[in-house]
C-alpha atoms as a PDB file:
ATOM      1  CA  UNK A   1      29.758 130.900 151.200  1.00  0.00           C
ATOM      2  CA  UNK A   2      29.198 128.448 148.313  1.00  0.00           C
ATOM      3  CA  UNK A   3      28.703 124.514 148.629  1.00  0.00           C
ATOM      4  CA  UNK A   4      29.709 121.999 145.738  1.00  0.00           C
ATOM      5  CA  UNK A   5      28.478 118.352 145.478  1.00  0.00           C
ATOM      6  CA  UNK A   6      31.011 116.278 146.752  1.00  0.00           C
ATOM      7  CA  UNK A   7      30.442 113.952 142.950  1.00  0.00           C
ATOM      8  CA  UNK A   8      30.806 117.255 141.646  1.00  0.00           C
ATOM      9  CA  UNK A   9      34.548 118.396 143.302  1.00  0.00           C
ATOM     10  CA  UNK A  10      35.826 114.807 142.496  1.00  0.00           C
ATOM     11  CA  UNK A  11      34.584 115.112 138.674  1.00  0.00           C
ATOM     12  CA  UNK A  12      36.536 119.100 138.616  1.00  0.00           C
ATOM     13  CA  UNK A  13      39.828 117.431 140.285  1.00  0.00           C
ATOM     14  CA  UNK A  14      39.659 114.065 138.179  1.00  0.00           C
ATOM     15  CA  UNK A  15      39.696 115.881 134.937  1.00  0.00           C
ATOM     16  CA  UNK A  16      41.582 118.610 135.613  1.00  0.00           C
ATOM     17  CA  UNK A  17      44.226 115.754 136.302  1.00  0.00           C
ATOM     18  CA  UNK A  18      43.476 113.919 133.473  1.00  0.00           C
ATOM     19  CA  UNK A  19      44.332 116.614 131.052  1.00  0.00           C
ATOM     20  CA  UNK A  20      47.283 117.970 132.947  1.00  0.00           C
ATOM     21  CA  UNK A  21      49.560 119.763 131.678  1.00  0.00           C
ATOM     22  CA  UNK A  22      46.726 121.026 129.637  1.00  0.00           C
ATOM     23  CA  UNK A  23      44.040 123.247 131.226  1.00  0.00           C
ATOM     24  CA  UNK A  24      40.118 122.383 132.358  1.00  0.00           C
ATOM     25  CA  UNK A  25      37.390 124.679 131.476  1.00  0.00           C
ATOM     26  CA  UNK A  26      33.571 124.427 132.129  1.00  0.00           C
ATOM     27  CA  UNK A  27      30.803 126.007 133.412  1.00  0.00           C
ATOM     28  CA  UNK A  28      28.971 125.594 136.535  1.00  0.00           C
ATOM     29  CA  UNK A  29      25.381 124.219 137.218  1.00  0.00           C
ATOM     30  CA  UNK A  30      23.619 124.718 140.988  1.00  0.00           C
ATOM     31  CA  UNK A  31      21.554 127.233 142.554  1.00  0.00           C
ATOM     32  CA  UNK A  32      23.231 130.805 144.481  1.00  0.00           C
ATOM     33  CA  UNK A  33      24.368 127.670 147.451  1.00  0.00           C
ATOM     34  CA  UNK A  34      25.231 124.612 145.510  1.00  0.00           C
ATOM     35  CA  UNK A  35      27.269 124.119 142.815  1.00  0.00           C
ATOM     36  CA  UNK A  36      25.866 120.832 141.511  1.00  0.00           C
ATOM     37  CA  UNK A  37      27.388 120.213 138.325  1.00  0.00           C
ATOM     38  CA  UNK A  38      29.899 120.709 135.627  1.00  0.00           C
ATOM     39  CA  UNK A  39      28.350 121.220 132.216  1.00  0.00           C
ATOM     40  CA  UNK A  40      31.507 121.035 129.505  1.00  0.00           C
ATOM     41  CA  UNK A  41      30.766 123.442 125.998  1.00  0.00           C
ATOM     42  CA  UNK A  42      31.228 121.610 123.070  1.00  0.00           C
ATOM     43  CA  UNK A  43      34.024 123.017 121.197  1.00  0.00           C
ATOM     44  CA  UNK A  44      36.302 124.423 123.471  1.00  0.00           C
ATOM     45  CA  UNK A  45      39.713 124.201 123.496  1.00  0.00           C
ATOM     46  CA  UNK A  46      42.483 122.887 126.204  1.00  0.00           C
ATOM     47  CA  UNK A  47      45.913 123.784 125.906  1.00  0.00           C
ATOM     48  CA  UNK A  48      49.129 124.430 128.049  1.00  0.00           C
ATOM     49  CA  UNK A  49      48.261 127.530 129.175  1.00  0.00           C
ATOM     50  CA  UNK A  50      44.759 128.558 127.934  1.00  0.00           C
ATOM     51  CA  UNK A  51      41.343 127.093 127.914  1.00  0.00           C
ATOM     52  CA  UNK A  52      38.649 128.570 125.657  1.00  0.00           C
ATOM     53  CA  UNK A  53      34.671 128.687 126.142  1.00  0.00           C
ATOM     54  CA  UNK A  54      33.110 129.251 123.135  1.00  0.00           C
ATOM     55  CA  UNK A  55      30.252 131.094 123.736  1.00  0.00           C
ATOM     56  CA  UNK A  56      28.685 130.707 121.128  1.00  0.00           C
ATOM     57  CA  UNK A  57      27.862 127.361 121.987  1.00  0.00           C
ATOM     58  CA  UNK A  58      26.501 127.983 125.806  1.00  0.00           C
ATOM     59  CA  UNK A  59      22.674 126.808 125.741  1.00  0.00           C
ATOM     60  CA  UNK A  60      20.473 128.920 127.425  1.00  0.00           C
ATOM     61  CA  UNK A  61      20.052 127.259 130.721  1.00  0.00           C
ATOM     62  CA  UNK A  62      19.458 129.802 133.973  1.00  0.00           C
ATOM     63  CA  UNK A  63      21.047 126.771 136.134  1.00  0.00           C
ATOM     64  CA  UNK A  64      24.428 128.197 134.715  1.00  0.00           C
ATOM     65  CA  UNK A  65      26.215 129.816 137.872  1.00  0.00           C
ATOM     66  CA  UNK A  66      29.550 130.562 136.629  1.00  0.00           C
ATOM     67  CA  UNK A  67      32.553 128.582 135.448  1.00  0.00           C
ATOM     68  CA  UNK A  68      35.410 126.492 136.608  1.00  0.00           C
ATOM     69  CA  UNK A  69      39.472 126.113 135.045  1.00  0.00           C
ATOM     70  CA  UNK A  70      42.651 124.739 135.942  1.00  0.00           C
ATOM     71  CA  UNK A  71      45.945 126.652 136.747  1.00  0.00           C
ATOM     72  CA  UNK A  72      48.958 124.795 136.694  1.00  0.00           C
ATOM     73  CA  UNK A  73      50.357 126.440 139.440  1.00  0.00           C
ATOM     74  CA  UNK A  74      48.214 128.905 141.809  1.00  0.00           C
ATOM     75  CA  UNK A  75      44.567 130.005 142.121  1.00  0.00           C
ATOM     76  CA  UNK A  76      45.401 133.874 141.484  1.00  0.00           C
ATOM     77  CA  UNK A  77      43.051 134.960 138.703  1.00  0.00           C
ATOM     78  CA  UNK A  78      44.116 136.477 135.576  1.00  0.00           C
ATOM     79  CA  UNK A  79      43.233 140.086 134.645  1.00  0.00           C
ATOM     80  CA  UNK A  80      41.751 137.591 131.193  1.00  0.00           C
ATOM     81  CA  UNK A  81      39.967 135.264 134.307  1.00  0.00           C
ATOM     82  CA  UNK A  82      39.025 138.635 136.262  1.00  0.00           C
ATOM     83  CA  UNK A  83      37.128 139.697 132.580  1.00  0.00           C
ATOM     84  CA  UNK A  84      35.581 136.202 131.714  1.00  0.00           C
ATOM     85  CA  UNK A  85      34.281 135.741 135.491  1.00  0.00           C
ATOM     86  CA  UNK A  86      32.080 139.078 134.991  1.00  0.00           C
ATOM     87  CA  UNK A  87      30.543 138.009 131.728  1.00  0.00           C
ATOM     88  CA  UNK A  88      28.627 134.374 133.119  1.00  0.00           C
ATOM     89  CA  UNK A  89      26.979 133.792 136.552  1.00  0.00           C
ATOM     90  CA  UNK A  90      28.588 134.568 140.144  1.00  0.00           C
ATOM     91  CA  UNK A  91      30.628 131.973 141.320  1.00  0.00           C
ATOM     92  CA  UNK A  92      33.944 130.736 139.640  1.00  0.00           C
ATOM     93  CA  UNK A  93      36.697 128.168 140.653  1.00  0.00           C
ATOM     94  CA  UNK A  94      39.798 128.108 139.766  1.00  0.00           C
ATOM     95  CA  UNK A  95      41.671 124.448 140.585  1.00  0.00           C
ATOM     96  CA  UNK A  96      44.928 124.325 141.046  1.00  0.00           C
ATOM     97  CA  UNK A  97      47.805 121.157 140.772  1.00  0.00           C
ATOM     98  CA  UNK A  98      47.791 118.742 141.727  1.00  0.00           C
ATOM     99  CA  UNK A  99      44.198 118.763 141.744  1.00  0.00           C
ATOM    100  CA  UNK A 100      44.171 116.220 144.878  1.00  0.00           C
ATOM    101  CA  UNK A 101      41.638 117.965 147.324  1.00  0.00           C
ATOM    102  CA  UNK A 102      38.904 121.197 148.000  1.00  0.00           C
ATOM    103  CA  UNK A 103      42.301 122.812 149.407  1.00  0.00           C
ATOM    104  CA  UNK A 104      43.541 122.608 145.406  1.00  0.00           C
ATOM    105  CA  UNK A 105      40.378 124.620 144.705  1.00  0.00           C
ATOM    106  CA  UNK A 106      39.487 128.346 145.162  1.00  0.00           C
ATOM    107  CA  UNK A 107      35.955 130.089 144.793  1.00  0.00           C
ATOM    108  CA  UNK A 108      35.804 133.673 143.765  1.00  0.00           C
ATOM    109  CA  UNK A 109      32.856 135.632 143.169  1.00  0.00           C
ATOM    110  CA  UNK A 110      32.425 138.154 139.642  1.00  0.00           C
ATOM    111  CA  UNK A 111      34.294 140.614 141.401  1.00  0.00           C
ATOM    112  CA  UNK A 112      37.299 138.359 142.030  1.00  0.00           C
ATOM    113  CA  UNK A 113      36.866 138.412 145.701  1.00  0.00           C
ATOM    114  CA  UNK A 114      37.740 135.037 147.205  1.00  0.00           C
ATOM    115  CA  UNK A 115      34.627 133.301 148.852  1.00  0.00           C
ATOM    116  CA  UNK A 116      34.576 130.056 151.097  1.00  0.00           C
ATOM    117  CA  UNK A 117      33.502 126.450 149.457  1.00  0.00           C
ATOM    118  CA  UNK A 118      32.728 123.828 151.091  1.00  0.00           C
ATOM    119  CA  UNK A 119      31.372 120.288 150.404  1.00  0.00           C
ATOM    120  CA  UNK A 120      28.347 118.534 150.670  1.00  0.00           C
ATOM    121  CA  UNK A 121      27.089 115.368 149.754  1.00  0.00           C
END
């Protein structure tokens, strides 16, 4: 089971509405519980669609957990999500519209294997 900072769920829904129809992409800050932040990489791109990391750009910082993006429409990862979730950390979210709530959010691990997430303040 993961946890995420209840500041830190709000910030993940509030921009993933904000940008809608485009989609969200960051990476995730915390500790193997808590997911305690969202840290955004300068230069990536949103679209309808897509969302690029450039990795190029990710600092080296061993808070980095794994990553979080928006689907317009479901939380079933991509084979492209199933690839990118092996290659940083071992938890990843994938938020889903209309980004309202934790149950518009799903955790998977680097597998792709759904895991439970729950809030904290």
């Amino acid at each position: 089971m993961m946890r995420i900072k209840k500041n830190t769920l709000e910030f993940i829904l509030g921009v993933s509405r904000k940008i809608y129809p485009n989609e969200f992409a960051g990476l995730l800050r915390g500790n193997p519980d808590l997911i305690t932040e969202v840290l955004v990489i300068p230069a990536s791109t949103w679209g309808k669609g897509f969302a690029i990391t450039r990795f190029d750009m990710i600092p080296i910082d061993h808070s980095i957990i794994g990553s979080v993006h928006s689907h317009p429409n479901n939380f079933k990862p991509s084979d492209t999500d199933l690839r990118y979730f092996k290659r940083i950390g071992f938890a990843h979210l994938i938020v889903k519209f209309p980004y309202q709530s934790i149950d518009d959010i799903a955790a998977y691990d680097r597998y792709g294997e759904k895991i439970e997430l729950e809030v904290t303040n």
